[in-house]
C-alpha atoms as a PDB file:
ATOM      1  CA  UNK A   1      67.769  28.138  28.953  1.00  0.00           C
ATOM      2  CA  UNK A   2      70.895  25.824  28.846  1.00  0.00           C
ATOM      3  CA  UNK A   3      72.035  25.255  25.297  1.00  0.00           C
ATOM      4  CA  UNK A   4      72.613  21.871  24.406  1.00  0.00           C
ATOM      5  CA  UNK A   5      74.652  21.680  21.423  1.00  0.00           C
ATOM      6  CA  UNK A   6      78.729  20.625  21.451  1.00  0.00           C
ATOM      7  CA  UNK A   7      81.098  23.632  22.698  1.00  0.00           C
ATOM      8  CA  UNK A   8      83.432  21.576  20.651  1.00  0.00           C
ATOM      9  CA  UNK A   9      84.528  18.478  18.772  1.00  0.00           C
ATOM     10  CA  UNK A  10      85.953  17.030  21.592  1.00  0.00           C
ATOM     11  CA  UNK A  11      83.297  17.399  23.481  1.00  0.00           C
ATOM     12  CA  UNK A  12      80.603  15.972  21.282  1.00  0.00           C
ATOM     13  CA  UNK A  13      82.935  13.049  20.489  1.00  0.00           C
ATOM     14  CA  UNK A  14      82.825  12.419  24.395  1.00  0.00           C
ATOM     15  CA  UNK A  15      79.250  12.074  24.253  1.00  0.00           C
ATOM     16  CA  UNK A  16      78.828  10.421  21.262  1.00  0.00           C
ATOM     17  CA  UNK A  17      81.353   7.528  22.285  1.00  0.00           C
ATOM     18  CA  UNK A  18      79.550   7.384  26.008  1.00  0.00           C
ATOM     19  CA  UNK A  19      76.540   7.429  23.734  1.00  0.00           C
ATOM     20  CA  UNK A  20      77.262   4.661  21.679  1.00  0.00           C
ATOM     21  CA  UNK A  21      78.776   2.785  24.461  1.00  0.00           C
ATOM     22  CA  UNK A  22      74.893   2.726  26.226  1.00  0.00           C
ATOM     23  CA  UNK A  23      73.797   1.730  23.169  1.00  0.00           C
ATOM     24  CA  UNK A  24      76.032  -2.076  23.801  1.00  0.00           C
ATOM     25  CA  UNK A  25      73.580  -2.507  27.256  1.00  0.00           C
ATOM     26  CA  UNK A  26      71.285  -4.961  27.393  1.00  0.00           C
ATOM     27  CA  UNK A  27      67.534  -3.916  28.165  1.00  0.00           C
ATOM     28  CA  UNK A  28      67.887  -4.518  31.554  1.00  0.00           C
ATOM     29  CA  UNK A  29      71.313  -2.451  32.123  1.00  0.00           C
ATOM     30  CA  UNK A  30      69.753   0.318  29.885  1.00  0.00           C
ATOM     31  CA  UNK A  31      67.036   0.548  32.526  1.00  0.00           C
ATOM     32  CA  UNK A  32      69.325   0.834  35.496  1.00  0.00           C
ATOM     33  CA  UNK A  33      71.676   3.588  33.851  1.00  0.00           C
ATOM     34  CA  UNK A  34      68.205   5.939  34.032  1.00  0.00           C
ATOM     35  CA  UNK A  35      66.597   4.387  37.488  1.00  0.00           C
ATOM     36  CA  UNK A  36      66.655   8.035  38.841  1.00  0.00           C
ATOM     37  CA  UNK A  37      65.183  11.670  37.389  1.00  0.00           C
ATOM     38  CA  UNK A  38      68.669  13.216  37.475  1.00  0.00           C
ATOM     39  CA  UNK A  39      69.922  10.412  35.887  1.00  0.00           C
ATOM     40  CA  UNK A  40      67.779  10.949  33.350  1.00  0.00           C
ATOM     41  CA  UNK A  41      68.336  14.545  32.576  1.00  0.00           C
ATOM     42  CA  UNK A  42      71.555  13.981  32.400  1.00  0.00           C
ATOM     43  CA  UNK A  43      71.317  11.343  29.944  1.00  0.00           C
ATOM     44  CA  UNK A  44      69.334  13.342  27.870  1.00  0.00           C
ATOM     45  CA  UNK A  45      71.434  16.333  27.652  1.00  0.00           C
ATOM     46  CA  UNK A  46      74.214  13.865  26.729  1.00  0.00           C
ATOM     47  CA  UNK A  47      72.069  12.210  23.999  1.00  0.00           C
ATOM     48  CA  UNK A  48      71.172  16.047  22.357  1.00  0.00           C
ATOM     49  CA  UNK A  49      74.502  17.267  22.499  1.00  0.00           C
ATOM     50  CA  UNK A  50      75.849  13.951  20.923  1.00  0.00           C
ATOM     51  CA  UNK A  51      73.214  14.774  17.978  1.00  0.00           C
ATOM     52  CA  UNK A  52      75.138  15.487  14.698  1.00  0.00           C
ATOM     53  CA  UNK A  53      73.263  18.549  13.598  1.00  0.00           C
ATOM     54  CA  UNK A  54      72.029  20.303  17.064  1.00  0.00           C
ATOM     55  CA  UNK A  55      74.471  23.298  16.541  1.00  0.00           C
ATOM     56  CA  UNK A  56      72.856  24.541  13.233  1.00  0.00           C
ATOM     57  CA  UNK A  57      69.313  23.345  12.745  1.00  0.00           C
ATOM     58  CA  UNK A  58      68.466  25.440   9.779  1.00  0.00           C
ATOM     59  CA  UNK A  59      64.663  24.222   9.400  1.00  0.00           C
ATOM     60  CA  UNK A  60      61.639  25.702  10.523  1.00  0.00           C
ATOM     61  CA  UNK A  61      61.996  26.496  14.239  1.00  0.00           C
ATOM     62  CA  UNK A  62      59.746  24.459  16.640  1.00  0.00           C
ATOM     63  CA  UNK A  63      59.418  23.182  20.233  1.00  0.00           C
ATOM     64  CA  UNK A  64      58.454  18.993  20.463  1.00  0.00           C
ATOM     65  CA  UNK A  65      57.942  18.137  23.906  1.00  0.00           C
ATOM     66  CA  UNK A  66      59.627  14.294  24.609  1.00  0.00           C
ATOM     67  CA  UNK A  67      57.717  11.908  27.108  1.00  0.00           C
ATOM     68  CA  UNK A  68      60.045   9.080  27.497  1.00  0.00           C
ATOM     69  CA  UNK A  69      58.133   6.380  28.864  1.00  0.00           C
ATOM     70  CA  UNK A  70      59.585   4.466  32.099  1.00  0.00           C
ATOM     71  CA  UNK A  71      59.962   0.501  33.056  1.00  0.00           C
ATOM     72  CA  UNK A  72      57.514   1.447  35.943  1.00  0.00           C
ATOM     73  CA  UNK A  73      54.845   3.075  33.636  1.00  0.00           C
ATOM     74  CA  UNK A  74      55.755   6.529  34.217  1.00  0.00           C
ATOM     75  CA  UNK A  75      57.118   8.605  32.110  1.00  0.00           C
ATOM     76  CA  UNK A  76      59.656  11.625  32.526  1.00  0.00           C
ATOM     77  CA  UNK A  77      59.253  15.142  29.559  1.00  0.00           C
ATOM     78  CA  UNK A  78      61.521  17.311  28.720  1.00  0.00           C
ATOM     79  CA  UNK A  79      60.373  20.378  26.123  1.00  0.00           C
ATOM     80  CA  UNK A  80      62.974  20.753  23.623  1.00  0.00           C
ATOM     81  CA  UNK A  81      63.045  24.188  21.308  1.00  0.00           C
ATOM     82  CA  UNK A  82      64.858  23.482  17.880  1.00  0.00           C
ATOM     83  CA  UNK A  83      65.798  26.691  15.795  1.00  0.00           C
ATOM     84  CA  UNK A  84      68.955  28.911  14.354  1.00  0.00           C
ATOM     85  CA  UNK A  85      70.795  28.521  17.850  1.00  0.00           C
ATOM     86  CA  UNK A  86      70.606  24.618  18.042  1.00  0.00           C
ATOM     87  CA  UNK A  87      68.749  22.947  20.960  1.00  0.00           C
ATOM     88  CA  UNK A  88      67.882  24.143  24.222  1.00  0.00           C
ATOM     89  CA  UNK A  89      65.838  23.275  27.331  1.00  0.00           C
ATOM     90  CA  UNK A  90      62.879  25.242  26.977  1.00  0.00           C
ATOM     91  CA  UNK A  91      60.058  24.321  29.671  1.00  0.00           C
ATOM     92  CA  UNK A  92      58.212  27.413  29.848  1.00  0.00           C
ATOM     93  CA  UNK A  93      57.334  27.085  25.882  1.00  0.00           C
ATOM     94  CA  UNK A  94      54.301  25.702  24.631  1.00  0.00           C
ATOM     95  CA  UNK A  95      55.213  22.383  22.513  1.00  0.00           C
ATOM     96  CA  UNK A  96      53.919  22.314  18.540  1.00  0.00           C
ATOM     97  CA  UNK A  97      53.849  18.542  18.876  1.00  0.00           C
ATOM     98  CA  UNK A  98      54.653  15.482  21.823  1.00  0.00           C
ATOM     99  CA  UNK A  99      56.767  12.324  20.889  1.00  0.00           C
ATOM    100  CA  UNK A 100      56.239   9.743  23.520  1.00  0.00           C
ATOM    101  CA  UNK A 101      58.318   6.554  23.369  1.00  0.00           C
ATOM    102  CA  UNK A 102      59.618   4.127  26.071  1.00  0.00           C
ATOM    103  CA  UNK A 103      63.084   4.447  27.422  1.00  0.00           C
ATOM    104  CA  UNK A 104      65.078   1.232  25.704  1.00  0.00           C
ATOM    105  CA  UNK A 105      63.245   2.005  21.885  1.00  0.00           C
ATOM    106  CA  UNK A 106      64.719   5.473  22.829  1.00  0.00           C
ATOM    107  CA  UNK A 107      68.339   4.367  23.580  1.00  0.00           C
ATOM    108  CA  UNK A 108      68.442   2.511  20.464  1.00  0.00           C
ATOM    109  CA  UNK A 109      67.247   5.255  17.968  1.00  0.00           C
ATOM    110  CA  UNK A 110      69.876   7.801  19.501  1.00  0.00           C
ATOM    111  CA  UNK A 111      72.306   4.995  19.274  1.00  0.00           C
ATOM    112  CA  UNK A 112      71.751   4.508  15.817  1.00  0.00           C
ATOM    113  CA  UNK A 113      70.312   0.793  16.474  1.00  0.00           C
ATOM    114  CA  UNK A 114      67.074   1.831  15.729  1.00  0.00           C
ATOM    115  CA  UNK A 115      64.754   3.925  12.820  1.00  0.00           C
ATOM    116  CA  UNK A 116      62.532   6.627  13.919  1.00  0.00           C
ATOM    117  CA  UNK A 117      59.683   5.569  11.190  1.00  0.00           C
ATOM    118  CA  UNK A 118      60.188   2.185  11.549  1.00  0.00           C
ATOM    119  CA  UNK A 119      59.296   2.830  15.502  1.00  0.00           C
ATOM    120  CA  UNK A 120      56.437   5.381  14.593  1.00  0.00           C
ATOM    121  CA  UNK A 121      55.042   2.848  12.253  1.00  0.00           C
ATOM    122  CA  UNK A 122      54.630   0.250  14.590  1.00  0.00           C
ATOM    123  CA  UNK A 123      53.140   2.142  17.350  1.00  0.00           C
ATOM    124  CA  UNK A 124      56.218   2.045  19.449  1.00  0.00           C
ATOM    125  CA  UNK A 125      56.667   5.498  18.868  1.00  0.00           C
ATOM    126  CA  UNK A 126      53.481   7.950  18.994  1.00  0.00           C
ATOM    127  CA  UNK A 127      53.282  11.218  17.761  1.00  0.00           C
ATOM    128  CA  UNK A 128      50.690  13.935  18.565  1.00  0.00           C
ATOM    129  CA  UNK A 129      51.061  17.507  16.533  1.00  0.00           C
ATOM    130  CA  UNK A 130      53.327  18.511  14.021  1.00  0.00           C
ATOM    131  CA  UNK A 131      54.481  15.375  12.306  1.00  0.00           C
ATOM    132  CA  UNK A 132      55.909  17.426   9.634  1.00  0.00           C
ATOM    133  CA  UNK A 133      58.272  19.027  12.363  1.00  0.00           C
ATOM    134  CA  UNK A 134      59.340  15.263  13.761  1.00  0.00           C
ATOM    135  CA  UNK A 135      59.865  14.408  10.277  1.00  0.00           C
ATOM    136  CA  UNK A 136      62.364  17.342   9.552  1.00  0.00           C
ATOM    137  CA  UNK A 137      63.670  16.925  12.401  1.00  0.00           C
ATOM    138  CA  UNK A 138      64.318  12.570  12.235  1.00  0.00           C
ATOM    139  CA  UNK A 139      65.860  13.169   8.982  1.00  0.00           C
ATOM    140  CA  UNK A 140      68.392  16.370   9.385  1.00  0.00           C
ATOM    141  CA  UNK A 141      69.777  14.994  13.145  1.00  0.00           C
ATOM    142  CA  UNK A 142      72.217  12.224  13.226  1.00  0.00           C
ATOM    143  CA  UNK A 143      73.066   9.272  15.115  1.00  0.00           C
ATOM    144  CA  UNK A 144      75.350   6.412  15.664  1.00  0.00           C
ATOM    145  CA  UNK A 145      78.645   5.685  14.674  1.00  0.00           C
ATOM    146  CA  UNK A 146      78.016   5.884  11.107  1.00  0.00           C
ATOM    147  CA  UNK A 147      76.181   9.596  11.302  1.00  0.00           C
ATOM    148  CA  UNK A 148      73.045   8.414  10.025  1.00  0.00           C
ATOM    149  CA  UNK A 149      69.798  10.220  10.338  1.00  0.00           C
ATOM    150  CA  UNK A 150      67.547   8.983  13.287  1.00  0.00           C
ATOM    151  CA  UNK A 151      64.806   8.729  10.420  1.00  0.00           C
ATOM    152  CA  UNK A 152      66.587   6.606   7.339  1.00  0.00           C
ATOM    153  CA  UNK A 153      63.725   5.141   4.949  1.00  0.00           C
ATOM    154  CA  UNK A 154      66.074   4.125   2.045  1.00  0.00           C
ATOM    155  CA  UNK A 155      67.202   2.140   4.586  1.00  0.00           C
ATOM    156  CA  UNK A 156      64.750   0.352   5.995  1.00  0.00           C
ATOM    157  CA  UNK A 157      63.899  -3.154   4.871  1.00  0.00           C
ATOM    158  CA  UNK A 158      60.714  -3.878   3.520  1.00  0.00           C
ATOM    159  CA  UNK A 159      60.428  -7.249   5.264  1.00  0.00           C
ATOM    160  CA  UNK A 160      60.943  -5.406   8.808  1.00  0.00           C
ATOM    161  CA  UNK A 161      58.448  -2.932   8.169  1.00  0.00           C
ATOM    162  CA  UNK A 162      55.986  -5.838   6.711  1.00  0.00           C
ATOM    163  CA  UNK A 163      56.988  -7.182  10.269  1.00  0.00           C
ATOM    164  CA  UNK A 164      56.302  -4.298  12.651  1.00  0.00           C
ATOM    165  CA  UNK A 165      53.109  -3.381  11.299  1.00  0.00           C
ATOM    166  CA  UNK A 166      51.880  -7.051  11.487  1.00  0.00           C
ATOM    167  CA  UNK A 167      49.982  -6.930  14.726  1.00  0.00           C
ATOM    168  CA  UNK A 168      49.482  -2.933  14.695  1.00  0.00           C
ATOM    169  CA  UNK A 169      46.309  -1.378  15.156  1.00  0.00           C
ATOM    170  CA  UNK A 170      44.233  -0.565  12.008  1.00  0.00           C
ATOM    171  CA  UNK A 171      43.210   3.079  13.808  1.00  0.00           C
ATOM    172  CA  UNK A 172      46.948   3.978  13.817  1.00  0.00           C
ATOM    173  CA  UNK A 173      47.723   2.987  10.297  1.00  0.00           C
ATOM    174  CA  UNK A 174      44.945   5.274   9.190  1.00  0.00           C
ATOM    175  CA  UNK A 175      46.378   7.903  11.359  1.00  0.00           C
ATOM    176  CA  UNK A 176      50.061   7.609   9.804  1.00  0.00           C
ATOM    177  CA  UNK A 177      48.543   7.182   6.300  1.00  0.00           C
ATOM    178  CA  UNK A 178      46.370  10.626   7.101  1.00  0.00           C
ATOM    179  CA  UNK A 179      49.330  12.490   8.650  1.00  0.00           C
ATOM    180  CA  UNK A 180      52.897  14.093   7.726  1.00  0.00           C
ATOM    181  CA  UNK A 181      54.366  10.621   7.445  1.00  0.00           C
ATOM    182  CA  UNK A 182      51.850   9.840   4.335  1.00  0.00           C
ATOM    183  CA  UNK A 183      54.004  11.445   1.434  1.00  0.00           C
ATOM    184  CA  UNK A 184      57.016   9.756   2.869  1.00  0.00           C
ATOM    185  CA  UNK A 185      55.562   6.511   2.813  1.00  0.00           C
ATOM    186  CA  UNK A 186      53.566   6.329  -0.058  1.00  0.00           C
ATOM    187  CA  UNK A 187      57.084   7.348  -1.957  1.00  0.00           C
ATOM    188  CA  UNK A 188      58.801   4.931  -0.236  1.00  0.00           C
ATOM    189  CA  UNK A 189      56.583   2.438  -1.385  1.00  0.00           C
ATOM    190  CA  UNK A 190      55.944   3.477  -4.854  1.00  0.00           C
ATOM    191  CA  UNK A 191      59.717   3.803  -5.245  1.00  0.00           C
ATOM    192  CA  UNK A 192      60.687   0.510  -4.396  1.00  0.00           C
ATOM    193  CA  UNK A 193      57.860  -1.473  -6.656  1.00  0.00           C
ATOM    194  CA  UNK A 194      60.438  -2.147  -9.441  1.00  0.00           C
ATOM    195  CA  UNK A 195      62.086  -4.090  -6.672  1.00  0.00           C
ATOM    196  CA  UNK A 196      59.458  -6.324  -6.104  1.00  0.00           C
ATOM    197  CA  UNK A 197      58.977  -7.413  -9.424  1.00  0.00           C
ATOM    198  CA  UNK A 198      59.772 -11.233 -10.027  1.00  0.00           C
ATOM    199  CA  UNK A 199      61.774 -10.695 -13.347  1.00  0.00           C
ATOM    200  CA  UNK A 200      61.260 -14.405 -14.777  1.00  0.00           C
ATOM    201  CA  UNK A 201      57.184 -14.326 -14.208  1.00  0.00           C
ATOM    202  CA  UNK A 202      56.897 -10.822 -15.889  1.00  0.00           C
ATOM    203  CA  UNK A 203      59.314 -11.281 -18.847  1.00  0.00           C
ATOM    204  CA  UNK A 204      56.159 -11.282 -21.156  1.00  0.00           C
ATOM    205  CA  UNK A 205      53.508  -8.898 -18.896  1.00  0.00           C
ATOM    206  CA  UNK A 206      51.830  -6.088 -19.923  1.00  0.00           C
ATOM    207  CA  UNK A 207      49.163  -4.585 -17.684  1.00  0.00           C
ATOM    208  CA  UNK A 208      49.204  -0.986 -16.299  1.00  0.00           C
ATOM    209  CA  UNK A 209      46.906  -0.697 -12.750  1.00  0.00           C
ATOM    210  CA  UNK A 210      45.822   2.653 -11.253  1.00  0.00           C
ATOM    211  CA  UNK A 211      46.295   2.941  -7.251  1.00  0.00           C
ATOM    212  CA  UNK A 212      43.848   5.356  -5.879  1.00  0.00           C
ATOM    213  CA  UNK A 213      44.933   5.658  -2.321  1.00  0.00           C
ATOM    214  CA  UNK A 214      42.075   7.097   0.210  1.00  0.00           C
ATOM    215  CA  UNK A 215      42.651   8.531   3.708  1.00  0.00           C
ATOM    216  CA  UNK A 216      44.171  11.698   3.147  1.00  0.00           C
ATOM    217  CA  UNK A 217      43.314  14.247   5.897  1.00  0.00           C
ATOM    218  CA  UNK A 218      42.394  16.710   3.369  1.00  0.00           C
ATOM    219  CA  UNK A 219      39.600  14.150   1.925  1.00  0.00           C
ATOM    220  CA  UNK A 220      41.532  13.565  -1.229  1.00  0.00           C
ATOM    221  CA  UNK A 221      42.950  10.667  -3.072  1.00  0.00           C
ATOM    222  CA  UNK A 222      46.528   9.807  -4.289  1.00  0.00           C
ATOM    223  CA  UNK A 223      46.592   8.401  -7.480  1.00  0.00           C
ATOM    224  CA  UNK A 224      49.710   6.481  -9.046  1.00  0.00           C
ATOM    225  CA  UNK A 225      49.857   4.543 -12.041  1.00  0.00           C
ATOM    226  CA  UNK A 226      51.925   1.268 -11.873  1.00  0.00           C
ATOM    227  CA  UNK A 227      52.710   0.166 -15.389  1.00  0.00           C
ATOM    228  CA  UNK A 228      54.901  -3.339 -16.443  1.00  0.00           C
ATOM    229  CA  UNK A 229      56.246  -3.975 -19.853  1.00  0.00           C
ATOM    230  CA  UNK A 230      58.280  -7.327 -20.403  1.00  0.00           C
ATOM    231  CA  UNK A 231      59.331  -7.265 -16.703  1.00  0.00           C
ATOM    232  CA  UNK A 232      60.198  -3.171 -16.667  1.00  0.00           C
ATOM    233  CA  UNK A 233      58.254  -1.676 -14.141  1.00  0.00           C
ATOM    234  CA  UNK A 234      57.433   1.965 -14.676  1.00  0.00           C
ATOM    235  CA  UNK A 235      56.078   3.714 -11.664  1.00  0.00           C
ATOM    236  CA  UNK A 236      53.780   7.073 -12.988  1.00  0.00           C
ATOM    237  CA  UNK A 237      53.062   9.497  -9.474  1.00  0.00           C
ATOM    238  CA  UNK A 238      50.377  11.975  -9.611  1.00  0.00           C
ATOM    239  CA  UNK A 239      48.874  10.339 -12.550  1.00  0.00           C
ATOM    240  CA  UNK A 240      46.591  11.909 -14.618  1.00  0.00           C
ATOM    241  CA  UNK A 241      42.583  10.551 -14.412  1.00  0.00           C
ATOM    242  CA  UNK A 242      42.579  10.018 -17.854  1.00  0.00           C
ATOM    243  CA  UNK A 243      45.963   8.085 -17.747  1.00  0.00           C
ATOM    244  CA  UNK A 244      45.067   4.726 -19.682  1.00  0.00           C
ATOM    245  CA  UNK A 245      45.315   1.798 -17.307  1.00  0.00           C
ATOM    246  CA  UNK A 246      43.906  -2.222 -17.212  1.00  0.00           C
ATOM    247  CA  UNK A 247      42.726  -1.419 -14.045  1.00  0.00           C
ATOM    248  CA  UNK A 248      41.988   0.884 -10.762  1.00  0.00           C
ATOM    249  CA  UNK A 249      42.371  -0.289  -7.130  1.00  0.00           C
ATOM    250  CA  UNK A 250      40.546   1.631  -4.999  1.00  0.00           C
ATOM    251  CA  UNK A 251      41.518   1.694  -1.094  1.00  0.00           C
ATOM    252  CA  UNK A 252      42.423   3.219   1.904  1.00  0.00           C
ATOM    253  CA  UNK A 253      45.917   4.411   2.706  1.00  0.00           C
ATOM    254  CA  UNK A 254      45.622   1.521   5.699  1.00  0.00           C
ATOM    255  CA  UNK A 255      44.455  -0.933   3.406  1.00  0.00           C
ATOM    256  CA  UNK A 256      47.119  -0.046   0.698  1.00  0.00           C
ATOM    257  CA  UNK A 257      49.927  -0.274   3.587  1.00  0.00           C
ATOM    258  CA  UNK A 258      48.477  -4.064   4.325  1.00  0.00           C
ATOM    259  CA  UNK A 259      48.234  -4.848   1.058  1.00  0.00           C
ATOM    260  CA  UNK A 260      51.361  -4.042  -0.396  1.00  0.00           C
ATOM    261  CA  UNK A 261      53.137  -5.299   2.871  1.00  0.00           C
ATOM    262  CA  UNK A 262      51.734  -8.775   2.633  1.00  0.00           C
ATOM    263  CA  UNK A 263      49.126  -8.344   5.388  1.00  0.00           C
ATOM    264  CA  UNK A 264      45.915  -8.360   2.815  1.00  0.00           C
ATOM    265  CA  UNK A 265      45.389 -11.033   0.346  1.00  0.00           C
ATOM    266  CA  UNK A 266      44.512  -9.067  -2.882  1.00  0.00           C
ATOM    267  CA  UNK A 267      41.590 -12.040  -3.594  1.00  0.00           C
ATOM    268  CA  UNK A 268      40.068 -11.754   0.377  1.00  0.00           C
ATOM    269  CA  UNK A 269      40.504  -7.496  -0.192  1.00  0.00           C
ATOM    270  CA  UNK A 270      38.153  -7.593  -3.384  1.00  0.00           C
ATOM    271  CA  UNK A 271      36.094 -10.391  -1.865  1.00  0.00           C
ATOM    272  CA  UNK A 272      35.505  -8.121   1.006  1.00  0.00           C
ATOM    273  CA  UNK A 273      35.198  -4.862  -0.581  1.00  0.00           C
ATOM    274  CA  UNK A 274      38.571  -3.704   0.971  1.00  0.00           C
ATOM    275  CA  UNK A 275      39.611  -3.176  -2.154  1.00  0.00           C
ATOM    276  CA  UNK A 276      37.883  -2.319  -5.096  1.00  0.00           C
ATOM    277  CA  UNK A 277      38.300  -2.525  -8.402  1.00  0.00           C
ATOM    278  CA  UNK A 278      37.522  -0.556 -11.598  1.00  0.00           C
ATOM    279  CA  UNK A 279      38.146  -2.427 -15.188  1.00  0.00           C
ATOM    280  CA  UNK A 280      39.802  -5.925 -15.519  1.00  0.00           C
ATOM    281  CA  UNK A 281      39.586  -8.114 -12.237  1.00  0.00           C
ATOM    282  CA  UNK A 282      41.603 -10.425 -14.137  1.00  0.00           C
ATOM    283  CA  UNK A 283      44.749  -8.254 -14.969  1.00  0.00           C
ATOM    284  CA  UNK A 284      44.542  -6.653 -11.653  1.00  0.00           C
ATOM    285  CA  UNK A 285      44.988  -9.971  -9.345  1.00  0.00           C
ATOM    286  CA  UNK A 286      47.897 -11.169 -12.892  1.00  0.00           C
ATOM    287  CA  UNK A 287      49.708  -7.903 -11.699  1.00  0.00           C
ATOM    288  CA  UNK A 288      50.015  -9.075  -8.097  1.00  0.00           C
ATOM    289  CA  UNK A 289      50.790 -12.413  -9.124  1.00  0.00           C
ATOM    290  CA  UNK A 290      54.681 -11.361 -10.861  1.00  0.00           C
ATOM    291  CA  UNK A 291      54.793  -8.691  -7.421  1.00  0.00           C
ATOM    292  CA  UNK A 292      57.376 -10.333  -4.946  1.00  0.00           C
ATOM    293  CA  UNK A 293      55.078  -8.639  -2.021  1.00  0.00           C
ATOM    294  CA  UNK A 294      57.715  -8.432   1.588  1.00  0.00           C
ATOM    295  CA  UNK A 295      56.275 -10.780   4.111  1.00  0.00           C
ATOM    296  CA  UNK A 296      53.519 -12.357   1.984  1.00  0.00           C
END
């Protein structure tokens, strides 16, 4: 099995600057460079030995088979072993999970123009198997100029994310917020609520609300106190039930990701029974109101 990472610095650097230099196409160019199978393969070896971290991946070994999805609806696979050696071609290997994604989203990520959760979150990406493994693997191997990993949240922007899951389907939100992608998120989130606080409308709030988030695979619920206090916003994970709080919100994981990305008016989500609440309505629905909420 050919191994694909660097023989040397020079070498990588040649691929990573014909890399990059894909990455300046437009769509339609992108689409030409691959217009043929060997073109292809040969692309992709480029791409993986351009990879910052392909000579020493020290995580837990694993073999993701890639469907990159064509301009004409096909698609062309590659199976891809990752352990102590690096990367290598490994066909006759049975793959722990399958990352399917079309050929320009593709060019972008390994270009650095793109964010692997970003893409998975909107659908562009899909993921079947061991998340947990893509996730390892999106945030240990770099990309672009600036060596960043191929999976970045800190530096996504809430406002794009509010933006790519606007039209997604609620049957794949439930599937990321049920998968290995959940803890990421749900951090991600979490961590950024201070944030979103509008400092002038909370200089005098005091309300603490529980979020009890459904839609684990496992069948349980992730529970996470959000307390203000004259506009400082404490953020309590794993919160005890006994933790005292104004309020609970009760929802699913693909209801919280709507909700806290602007998608879900809090009002139409109790009105419905989307979301449900436990204690004060009132100081529930004053908490979202001094929330700066991305593309609300």
């Amino acid at each position: 099995m050919p191994n694909l990472a660097p023989a040397s610095l020079a070498t990588k650097s040649q691929h990573r600057d014909h890399l990059l230099g894909l990455g300046m196409a437009d769509d339609a160019q992108i689409e030409a460079q691959f217009d043929s199978a060997s073109a292809r393969e040969r692309a992709l070896l480029t791409a993986l030995a351009a990879l910052g971290s392909t000579a020493a991946w020290s995580g837990t070994p694993g073999t993701v088979r890639l469907e990159v999805v064509l301009p004409d609806a096909g698609f062309h696979a590659v199976t891809i072993r990752f352990d102590a050696h690096g990367a290598r071609l490994a066909p006759k290997d049975d793959p722990e999970v399958t990352v399917r994604v079309p050929l320009v989203p593709l060019v972008r990520l390994l270009t650095g123009q793109a964010d692997g959760a970003l893409l998975y979150l909107s659908g562009v990406l899909q993921v079947v198997g061991r998340e947990d493994l893509v996730l390892a693997l999106g945030m240990a191997l770099t990309v672009g100029p600036e060596d960043r990993p191929m999976v970045d949240p800190a530096a996504l922007d809430p406002v794009a994310v509010s933006a790519a899951i606007a039209h997604v389907r609620t049957d794949h939100l439930a599937a990321v917020m049920a998968g290995g992608f959940r803890g990421l998120v749900l951090s991600e989130v979490f961590g950024r609520f201070p944030e979103f606080v509008i400092a002038e409308k909370a200089a005098r709030v005091r309300v603490a609300v529980t979020f009890e988030v459904a839609g684990r695979a496992d069948g349980g619920v992730d529970r996470v106190v959000v307390r203000l206090r004259d506009g400082a916003c404490e953020v309590l994970a794993d919160a005890a039930p006994d933790e005292p709080v104004d309020a609970t919100l009760e929802l699913e994981g693909h209801e919280f990701l709507r909700l806290v990305l602007g998608h879900l008016n809090p009002v139409r989500g109790v009105l419905s029974g989307q979301v449900r609440v436990r204690g004060q309505v009132v100081k529930a629905l004053g908490f979202n109101a001094v929330m700066r909420i991305p593309g609300a």
